[in-house]
Protein backbone atom coordinates (compact mmCIF):
# COMPACT_ATOMS: atom_id res chain seq x y z
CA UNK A 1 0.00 0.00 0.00
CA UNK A 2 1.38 3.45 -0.67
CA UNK A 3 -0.33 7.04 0.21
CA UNK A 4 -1.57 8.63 -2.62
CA UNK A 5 -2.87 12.35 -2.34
CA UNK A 6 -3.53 14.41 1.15
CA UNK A 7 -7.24 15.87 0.68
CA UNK A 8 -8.53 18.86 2.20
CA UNK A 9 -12.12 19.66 2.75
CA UNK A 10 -12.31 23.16 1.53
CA UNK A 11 -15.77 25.55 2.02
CA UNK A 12 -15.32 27.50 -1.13
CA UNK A 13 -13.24 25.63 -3.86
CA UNK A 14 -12.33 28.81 -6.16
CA UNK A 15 -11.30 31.06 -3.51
CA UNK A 16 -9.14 28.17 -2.09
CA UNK A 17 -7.70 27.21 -5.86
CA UNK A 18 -6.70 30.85 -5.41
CA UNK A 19 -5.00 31.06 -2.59
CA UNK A 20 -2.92 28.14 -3.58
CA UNK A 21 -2.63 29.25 -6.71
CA UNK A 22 -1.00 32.76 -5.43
CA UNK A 23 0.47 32.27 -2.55
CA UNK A 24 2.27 28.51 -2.97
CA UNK A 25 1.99 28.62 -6.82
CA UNK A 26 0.03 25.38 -7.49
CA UNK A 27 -2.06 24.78 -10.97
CA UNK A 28 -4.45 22.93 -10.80
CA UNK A 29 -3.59 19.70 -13.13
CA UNK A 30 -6.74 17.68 -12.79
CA UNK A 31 -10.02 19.17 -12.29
CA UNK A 32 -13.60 17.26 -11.44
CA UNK A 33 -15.67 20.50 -10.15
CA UNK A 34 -15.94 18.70 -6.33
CA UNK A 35 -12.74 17.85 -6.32
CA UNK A 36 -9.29 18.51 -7.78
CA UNK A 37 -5.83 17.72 -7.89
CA UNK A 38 -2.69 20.36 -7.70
CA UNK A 39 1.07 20.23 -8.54
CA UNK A 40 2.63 18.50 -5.78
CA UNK A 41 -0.18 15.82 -5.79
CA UNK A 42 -2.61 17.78 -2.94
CA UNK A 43 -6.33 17.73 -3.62
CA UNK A 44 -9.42 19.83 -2.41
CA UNK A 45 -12.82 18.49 -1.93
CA UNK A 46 -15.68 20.42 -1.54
CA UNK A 47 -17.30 20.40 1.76
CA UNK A 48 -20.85 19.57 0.41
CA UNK A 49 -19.57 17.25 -1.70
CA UNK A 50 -17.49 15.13 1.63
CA UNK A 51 -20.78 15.59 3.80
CA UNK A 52 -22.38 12.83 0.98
CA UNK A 53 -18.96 10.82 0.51
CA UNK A 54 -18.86 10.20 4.45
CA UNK A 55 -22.53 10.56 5.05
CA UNK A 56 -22.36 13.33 7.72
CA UNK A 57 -24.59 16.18 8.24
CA UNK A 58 -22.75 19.54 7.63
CA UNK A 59 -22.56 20.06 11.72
CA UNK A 60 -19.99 17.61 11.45
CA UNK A 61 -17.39 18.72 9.42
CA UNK A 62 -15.38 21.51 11.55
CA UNK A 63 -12.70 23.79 10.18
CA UNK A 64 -9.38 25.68 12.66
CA UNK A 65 -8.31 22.23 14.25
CA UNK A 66 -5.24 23.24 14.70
CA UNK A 67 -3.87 19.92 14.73
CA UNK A 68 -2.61 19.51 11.01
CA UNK A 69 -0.94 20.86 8.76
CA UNK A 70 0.49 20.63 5.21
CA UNK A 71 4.40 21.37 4.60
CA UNK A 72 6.12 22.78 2.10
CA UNK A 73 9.84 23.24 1.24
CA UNK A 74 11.24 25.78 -0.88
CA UNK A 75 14.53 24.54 -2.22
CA UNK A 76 16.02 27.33 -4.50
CA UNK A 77 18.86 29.27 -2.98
CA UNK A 78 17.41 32.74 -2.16
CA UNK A 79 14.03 32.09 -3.11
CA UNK A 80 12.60 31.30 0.75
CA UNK A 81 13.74 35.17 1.96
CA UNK A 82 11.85 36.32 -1.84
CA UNK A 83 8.51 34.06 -0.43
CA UNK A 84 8.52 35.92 2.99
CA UNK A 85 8.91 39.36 1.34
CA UNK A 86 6.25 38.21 -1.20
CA UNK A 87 3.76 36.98 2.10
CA UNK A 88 4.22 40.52 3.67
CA UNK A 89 3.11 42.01 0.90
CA UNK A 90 -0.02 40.35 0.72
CA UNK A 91 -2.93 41.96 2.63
CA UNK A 92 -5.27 38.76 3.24
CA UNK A 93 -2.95 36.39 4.53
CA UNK A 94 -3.23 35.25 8.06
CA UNK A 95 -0.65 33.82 9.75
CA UNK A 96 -0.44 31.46 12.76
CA UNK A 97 3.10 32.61 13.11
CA UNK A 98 5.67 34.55 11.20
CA UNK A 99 8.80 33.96 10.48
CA UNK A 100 10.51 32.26 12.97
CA UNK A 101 13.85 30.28 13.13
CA UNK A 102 13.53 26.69 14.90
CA UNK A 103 16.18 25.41 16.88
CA UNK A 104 18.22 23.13 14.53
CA UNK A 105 18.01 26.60 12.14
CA UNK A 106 15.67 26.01 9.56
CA UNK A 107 13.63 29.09 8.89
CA UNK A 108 10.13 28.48 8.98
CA UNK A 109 6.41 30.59 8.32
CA UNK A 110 3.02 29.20 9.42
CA UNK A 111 -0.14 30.36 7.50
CA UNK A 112 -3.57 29.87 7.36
CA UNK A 113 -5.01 28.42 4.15
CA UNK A 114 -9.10 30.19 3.30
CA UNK A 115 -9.88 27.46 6.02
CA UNK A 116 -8.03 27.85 8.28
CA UNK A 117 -5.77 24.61 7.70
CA UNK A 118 -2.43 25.51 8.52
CA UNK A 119 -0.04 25.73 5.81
CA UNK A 120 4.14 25.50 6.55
CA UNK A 121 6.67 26.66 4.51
CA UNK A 122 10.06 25.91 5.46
CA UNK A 123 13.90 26.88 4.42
CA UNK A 124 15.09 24.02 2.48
CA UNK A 125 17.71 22.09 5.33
CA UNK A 126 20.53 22.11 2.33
CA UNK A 127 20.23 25.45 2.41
CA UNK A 128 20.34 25.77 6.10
CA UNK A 129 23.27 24.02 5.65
CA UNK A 130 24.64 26.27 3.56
CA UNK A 131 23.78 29.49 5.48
CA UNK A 132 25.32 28.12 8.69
CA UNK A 133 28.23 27.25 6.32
CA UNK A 134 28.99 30.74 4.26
CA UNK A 135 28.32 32.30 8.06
CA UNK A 136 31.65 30.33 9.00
CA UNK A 137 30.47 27.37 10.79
CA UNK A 138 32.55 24.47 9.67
CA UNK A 139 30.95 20.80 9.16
CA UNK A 140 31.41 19.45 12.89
CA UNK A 141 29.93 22.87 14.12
CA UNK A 142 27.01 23.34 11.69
CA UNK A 143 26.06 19.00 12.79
CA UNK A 144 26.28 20.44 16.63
CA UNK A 145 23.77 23.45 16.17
CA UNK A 146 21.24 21.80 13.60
CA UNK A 147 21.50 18.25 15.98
CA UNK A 148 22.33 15.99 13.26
CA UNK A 149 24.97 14.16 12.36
CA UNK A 150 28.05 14.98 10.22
CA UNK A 151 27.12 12.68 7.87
CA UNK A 152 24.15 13.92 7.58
CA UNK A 153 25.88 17.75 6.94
CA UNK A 154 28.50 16.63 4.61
CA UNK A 155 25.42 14.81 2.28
CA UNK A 156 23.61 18.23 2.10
CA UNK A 157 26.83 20.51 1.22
CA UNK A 158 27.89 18.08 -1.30
């Protein structure tokens, strides 16, 4: 058996396909009204449409758990610090956190999808890696303050 697709329940499908489409930049690549599929493989059902599927009145289905969340990565050199600027900019976004940096370094943002599912994007740990690195940190150092092990740092700064 192998996971397929995480599915979101979503209350209003085209201002959600927006918000995924401008903030995270996701197309839509398959598209069946009730539900669809985005780059990346993540789908969004509607809400009426999940009531029938898992025959629950509309009581039932409740949106700002707070206990989920779907993570993202952004791996180009220089383009995580671009994303922040490019959040702040944006007057409708809400956050559950701003940018903070965790302990092992990784730079990380916490957002709230139309929703309210949270959304993560995080530094990419090679480039962690590499800002620790061009800071000065040598390998042994850099495996100390991210908690990993040098192995682990030499792999990402190959």
């Amino acid at each position: 058996m192998k996971l397929k697709n995480p599915m979101l329940v979503v209350s209003d499908m085209e201002k959600s396909k927006k918000f995924y489409k401008d903030v995270l930049g996701l197309r839509v690549i398959l598209d069946f009204g009730a539900n669809i599929t985005l780059t990346g493989g993540l789908c969004l059902q509607t809400k009426e449409s999940y009531e029938e599927f898992i025959e629950v009145s509309k009581d039932d289905i409740k949106f700002r758990g707070n206990d989920f969340e779907i993570y993202f990565e952004e791996s180009k050199a220089g383009e995580f610090d671009k994303f922040i600027d490019k959040l702040e900019s944006m007057k409708d976004i809400k956050y559950v956190h701003k940018l903070k940096e965790h302990s092992w370094g990784q730079r990380v943002v916490r957002i709230y999808d139309p929703d309210y599912h949270i959304i993560e994007i995080g530094e990419d740990m090679k480039n962690v890696c590499k800002r620790f690195s061009d800071s000065g940190m040598n390998k042994e150092e850099i495996a100390v303050r991210m908690d990993v092990p040098v192995k682990f740092v030499n792999n990402l700064l190959k």
